[in-house]
C-alpha atoms as a PDB file:
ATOM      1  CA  UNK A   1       0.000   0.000   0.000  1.00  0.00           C
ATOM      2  CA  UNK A   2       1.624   3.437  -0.966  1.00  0.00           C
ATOM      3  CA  UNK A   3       2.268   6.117   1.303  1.00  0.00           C
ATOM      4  CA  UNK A   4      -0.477   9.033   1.124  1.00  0.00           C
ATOM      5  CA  UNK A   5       0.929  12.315   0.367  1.00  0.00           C
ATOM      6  CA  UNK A   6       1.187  15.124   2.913  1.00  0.00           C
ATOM      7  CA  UNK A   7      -2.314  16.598   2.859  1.00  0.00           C
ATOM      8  CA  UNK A   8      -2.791  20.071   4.528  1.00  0.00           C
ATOM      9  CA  UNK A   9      -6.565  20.145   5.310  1.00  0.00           C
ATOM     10  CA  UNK A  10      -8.624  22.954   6.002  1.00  0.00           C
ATOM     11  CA  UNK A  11     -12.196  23.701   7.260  1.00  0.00           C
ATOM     12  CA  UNK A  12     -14.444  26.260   5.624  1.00  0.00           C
ATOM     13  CA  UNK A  13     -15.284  29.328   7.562  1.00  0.00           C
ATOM     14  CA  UNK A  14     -18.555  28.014   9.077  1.00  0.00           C
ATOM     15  CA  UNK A  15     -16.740  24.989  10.741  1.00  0.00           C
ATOM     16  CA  UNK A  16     -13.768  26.845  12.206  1.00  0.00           C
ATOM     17  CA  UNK A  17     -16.028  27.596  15.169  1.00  0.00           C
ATOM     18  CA  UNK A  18     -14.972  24.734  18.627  1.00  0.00           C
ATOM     19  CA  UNK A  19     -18.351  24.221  19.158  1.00  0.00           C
ATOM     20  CA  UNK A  20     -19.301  22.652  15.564  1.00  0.00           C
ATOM     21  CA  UNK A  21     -17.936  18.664  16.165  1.00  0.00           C
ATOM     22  CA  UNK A  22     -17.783  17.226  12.627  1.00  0.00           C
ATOM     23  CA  UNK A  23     -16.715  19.153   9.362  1.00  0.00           C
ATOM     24  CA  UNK A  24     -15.925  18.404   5.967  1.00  0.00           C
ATOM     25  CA  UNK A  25     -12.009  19.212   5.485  1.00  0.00           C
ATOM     26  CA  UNK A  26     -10.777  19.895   2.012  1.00  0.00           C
ATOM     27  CA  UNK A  27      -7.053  19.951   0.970  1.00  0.00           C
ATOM     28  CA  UNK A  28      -5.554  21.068  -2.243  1.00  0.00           C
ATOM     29  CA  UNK A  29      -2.132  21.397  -1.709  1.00  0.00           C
ATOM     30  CA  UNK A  30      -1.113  18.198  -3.759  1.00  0.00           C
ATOM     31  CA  UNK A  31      -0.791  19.001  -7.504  1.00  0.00           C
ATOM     32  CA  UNK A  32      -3.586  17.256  -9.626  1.00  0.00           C
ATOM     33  CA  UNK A  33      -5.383  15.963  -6.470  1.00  0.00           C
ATOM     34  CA  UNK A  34      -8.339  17.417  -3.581  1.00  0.00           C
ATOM     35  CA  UNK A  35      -8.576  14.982  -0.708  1.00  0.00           C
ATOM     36  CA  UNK A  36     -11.584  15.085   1.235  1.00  0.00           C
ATOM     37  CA  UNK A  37     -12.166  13.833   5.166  1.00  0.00           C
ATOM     38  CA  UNK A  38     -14.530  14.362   7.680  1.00  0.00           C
ATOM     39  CA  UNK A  39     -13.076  16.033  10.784  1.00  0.00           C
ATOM     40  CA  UNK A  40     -14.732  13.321  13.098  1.00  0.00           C
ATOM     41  CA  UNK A  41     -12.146  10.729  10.792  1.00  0.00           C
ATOM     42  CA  UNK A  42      -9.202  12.037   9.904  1.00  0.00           C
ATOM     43  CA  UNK A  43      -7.853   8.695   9.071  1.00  0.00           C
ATOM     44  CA  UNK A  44     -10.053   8.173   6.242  1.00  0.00           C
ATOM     45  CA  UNK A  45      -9.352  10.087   3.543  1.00  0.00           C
ATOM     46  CA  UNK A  46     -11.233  10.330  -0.636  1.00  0.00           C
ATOM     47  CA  UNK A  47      -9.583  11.493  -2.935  1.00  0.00           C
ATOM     48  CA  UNK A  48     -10.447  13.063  -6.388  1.00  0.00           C
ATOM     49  CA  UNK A  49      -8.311  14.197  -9.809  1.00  0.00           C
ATOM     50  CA  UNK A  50      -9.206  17.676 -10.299  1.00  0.00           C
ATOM     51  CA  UNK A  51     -11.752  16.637 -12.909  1.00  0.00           C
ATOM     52  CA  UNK A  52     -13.704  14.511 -11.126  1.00  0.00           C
ATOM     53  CA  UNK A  53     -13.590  16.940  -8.499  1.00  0.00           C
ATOM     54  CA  UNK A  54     -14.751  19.453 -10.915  1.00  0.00           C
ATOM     55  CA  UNK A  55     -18.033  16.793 -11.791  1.00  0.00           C
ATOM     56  CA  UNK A  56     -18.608  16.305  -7.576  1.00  0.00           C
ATOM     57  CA  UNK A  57     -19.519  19.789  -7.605  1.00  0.00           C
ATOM     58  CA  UNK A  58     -21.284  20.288 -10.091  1.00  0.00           C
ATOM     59  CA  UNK A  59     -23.559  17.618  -9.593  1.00  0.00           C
ATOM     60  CA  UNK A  60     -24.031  19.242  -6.011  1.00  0.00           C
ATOM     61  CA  UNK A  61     -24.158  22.993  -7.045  1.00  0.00           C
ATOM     62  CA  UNK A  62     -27.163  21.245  -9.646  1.00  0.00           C
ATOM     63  CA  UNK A  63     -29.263  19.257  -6.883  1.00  0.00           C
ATOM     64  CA  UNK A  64     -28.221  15.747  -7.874  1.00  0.00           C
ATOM     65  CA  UNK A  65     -27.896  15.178  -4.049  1.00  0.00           C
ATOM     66  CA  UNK A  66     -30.421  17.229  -2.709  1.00  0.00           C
ATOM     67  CA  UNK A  67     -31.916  15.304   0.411  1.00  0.00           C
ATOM     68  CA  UNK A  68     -34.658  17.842   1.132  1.00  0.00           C
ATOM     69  CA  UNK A  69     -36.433  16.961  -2.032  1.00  0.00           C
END
């Protein structure tokens, strides 16, 4: 199994606050690559080419995976 590469995570504004527990953490310091984990499992970390990335958020931003609907 390789190594993982030296991610340096960050939280978005919202979840920089102590008393929020679990946050989505998003680095994009590795060229090519955005690694996603959830705060609450920093272990376990996605990660996506820049492309399919690019197609995540897209199908967000359009509702694809709206639950309140």
């Amino acid at each position: 199994m390789s190594k993982l590469p030296e991610f340096e995570f960050v939280k978005t504004a919202a979840c920089r606050d102590q008393r929020v527990g679990n946050c989505p953490e998003i680095a994009l310091n590795v060229p090519g690559v955005v690694a996603l984990r959830d705060s609450n499992r920093p272990d376990m970390v996605v990660t996506y080419t820049a492309a399919e990335w690019a197609d995540l958020t897209a199908a967000i931003k359009g509702g694809e995976f709206d639950l309140s609907a």
